[in-house]
C-alpha atoms as a PDB file:
ATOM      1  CA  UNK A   1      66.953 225.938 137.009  1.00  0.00           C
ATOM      2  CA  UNK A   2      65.544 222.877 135.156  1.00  0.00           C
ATOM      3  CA  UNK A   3      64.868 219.716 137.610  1.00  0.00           C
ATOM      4  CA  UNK A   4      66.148 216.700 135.092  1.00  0.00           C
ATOM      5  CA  UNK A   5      67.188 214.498 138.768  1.00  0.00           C
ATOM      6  CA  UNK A   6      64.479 211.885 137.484  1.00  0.00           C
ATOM      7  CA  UNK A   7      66.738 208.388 136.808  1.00  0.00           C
ATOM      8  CA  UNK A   8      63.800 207.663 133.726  1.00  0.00           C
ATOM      9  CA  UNK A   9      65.391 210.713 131.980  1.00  0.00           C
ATOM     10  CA  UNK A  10      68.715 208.990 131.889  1.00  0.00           C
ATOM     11  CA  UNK A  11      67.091 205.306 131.118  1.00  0.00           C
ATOM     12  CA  UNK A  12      65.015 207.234 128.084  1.00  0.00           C
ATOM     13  CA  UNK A  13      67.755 208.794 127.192  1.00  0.00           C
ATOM     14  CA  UNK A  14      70.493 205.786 126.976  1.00  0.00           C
ATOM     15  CA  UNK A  15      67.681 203.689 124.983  1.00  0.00           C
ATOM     16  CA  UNK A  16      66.945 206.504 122.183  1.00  0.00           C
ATOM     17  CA  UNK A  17      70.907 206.271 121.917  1.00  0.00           C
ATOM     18  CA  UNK A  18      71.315 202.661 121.988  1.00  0.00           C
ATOM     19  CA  UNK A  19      71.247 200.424 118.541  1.00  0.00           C
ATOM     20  CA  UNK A  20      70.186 197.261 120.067  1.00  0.00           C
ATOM     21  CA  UNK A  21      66.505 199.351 120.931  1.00  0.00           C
ATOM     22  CA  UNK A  22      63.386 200.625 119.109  1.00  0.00           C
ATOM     23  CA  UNK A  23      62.725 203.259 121.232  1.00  0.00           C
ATOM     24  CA  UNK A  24      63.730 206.428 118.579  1.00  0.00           C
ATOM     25  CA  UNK A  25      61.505 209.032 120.831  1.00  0.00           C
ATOM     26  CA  UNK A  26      61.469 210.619 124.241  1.00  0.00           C
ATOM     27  CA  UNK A  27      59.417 213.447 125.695  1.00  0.00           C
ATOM     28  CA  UNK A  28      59.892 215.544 129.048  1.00  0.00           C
ATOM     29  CA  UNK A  29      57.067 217.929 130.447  1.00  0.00           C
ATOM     30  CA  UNK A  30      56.848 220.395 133.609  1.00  0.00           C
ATOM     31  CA  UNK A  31      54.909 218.350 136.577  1.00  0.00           C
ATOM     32  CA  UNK A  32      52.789 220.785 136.690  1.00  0.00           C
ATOM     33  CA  UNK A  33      52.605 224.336 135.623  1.00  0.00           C
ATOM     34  CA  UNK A  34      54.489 225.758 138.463  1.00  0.00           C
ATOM     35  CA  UNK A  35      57.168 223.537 138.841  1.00  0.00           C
ATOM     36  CA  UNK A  36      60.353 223.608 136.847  1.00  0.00           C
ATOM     37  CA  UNK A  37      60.561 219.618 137.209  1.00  0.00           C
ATOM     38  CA  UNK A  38      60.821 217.742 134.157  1.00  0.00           C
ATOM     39  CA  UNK A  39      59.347 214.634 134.043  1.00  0.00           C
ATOM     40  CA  UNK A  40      59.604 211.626 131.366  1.00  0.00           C
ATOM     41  CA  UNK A  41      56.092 212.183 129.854  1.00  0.00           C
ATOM     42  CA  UNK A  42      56.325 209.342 126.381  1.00  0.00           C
ATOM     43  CA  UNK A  43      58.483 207.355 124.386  1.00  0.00           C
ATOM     44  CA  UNK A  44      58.127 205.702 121.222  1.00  0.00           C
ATOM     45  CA  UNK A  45      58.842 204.173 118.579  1.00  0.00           C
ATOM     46  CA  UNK A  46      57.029 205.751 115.544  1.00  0.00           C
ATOM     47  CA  UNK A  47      59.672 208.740 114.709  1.00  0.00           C
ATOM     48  CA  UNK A  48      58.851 212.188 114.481  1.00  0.00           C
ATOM     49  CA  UNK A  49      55.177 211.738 113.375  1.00  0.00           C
ATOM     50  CA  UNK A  50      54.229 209.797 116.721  1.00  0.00           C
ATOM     51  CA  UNK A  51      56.655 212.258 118.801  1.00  0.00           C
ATOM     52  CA  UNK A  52      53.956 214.851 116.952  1.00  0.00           C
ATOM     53  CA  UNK A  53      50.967 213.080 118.108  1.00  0.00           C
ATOM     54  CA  UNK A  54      52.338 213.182 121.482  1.00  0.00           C
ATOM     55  CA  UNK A  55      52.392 217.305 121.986  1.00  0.00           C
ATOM     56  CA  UNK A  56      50.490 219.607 124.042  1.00  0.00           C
ATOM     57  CA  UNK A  57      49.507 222.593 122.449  1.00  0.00           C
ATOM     58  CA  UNK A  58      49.553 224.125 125.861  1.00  0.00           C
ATOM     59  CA  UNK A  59      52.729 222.868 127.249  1.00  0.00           C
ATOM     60  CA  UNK A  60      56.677 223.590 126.796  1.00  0.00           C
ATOM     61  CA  UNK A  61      58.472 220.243 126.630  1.00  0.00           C
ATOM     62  CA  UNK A  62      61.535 219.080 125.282  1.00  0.00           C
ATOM     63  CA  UNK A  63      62.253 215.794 123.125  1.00  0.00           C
ATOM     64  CA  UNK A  64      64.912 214.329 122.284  1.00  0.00           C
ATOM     65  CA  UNK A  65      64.691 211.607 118.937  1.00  0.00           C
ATOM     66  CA  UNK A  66      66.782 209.501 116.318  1.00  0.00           C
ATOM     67  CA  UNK A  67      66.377 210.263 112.683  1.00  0.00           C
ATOM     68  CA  UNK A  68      67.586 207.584 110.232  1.00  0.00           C
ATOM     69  CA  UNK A  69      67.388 208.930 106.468  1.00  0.00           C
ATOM     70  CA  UNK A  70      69.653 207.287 103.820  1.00  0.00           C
ATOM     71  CA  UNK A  71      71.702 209.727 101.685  1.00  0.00           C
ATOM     72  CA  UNK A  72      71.854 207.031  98.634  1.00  0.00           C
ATOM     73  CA  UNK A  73      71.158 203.086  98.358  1.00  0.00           C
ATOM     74  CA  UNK A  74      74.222 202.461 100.101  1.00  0.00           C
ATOM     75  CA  UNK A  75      74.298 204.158 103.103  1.00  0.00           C
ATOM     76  CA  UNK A  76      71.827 204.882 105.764  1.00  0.00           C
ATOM     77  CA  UNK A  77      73.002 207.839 108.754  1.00  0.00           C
ATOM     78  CA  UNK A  78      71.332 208.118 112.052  1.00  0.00           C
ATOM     79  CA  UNK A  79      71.565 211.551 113.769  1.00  0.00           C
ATOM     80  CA  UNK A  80      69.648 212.453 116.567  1.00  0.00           C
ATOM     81  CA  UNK A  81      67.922 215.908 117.442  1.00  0.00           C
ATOM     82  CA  UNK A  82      66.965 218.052 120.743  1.00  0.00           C
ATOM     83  CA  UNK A  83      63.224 219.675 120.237  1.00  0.00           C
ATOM     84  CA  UNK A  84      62.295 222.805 122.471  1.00  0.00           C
ATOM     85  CA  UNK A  85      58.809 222.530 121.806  1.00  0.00           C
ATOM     86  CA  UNK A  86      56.515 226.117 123.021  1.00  0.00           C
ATOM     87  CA  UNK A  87      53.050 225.261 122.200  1.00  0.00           C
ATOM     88  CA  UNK A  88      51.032 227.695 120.413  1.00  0.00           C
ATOM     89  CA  UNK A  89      48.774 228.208 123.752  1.00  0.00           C
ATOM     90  CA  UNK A  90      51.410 227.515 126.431  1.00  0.00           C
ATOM     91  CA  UNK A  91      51.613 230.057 129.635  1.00  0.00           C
ATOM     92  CA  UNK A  92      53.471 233.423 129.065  1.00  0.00           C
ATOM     93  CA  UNK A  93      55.586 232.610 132.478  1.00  0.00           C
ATOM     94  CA  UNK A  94      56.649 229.077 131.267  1.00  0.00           C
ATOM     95  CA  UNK A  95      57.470 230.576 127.965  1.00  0.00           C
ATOM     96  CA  UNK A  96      59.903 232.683 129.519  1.00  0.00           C
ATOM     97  CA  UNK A  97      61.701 230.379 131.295  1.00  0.00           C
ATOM     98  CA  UNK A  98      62.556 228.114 128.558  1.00  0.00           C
ATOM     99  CA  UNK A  99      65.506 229.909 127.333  1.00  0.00           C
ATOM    100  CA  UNK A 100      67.214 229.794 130.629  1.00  0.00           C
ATOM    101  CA  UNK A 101      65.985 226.094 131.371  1.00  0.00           C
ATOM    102  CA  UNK A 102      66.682 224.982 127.776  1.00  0.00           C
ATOM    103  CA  UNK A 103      70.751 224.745 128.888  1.00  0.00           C
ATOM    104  CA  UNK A 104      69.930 222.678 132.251  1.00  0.00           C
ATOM    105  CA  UNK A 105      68.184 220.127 129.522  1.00  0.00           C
ATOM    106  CA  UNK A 106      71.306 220.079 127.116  1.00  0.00           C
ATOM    107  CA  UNK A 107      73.494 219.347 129.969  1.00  0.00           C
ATOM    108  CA  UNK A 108      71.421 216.324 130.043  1.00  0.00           C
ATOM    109  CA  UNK A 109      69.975 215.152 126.297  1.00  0.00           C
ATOM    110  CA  UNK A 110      73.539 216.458 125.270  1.00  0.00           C
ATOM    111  CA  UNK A 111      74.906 214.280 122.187  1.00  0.00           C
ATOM    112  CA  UNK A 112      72.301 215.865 119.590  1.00  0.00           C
ATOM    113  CA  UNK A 113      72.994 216.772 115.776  1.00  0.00           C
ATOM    114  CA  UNK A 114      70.467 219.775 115.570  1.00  0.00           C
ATOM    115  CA  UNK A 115      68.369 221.850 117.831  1.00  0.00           C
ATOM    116  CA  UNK A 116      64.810 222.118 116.540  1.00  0.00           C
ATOM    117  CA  UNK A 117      62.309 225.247 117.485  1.00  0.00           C
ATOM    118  CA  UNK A 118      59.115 223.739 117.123  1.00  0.00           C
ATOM    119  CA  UNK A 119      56.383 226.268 117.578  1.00  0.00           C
ATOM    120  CA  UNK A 120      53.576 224.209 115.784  1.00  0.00           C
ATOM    121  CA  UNK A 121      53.506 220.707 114.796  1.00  0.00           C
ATOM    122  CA  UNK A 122      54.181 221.349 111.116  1.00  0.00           C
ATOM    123  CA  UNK A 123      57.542 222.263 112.994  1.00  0.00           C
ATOM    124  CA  UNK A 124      58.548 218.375 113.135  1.00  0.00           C
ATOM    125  CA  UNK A 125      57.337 217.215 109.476  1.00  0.00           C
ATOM    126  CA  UNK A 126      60.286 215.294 108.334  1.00  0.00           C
ATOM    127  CA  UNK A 127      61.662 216.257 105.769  1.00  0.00           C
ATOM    128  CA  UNK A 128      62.732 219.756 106.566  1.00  0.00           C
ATOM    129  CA  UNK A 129      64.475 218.281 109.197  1.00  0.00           C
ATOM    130  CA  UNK A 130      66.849 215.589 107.378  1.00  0.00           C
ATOM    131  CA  UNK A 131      67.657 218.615 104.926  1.00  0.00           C
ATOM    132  CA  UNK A 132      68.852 220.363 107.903  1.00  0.00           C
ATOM    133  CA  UNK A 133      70.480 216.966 109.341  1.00  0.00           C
ATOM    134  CA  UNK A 134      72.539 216.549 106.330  1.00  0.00           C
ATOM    135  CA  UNK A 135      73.777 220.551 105.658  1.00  0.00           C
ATOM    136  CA  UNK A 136      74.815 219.993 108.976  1.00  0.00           C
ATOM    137  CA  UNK A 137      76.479 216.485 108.416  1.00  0.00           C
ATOM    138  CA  UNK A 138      78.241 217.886 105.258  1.00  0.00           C
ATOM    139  CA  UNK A 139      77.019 215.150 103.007  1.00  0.00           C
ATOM    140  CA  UNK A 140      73.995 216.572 101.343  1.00  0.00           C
ATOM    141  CA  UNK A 141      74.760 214.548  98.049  1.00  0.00           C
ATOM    142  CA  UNK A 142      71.548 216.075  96.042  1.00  0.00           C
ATOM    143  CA  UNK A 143      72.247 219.758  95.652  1.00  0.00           C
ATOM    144  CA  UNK A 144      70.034 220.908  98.654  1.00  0.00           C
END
């Protein structure tokens, strides 16, 4: 079970969700390798590409981030997303604990539009990711 008991989880958490902050970004890590205590590692305000920059290839972490996209020049939708995040050279035994641990973290970062699998950084480009956002909205208004 996934150790989320840290009050700067919730804090994060509340200003990602809240309009009247810039914060769009939050990271949690393990404390260390064998602990299954999540920490708040980052937040930011730079979107997905900073929440990128912000990755350990060797680590399983999970963020938690507000996209805003704009479906035409008259509206603009924010959605947010949960990212499991496995890094290409993360430990076998941490790997395997993230599907059981990935729950104790949506009990947590639980108002979320999409879960992303992000494997490899290319994971989190964008893009991909507001097509997703708005098949799962139900207002994709260009034909994707």
């Amino acid at each position: 079970m996934a150790d989320l008991s840290d009050p700067k989880i919730d804090q994060a958490y509340q200003d990602v969700r809240s309009d009247k902050s810039e914060t769009n970004w939050l990271l949690l890590d393990y404390e260390s390798d064998k602990s299954d205590k999540l920490q708040l590692t980052a937040t930011g305000t730079g979107g997905l590409a900073e929440l990128r920059e912000a990755l350990d290839d060797t680590k399983a972490s999970y963020a938690y981030a507000r996209v805003t996209y704009s479906n035409d020049k008259e509206s603009t939708r924010e959605k947010f997303i949960l990212v499991v995040w496995i890094g290409p050279s993360c430990k076998v035994m941490r790997r395997a604990k993230i599907s059981v641990q990935a729950a104790d973290v949506k009990a947590v970062l639980r108002v979320y539009s999409i879960e992303v699998a992000a494997r490899e950084k290319d994971d989190l480009k964008e893009d991909p990711i507001i097509v997703r956002l708005r098949k799962a909205g139900g207002a994709s208004y260009d034909g994707v």
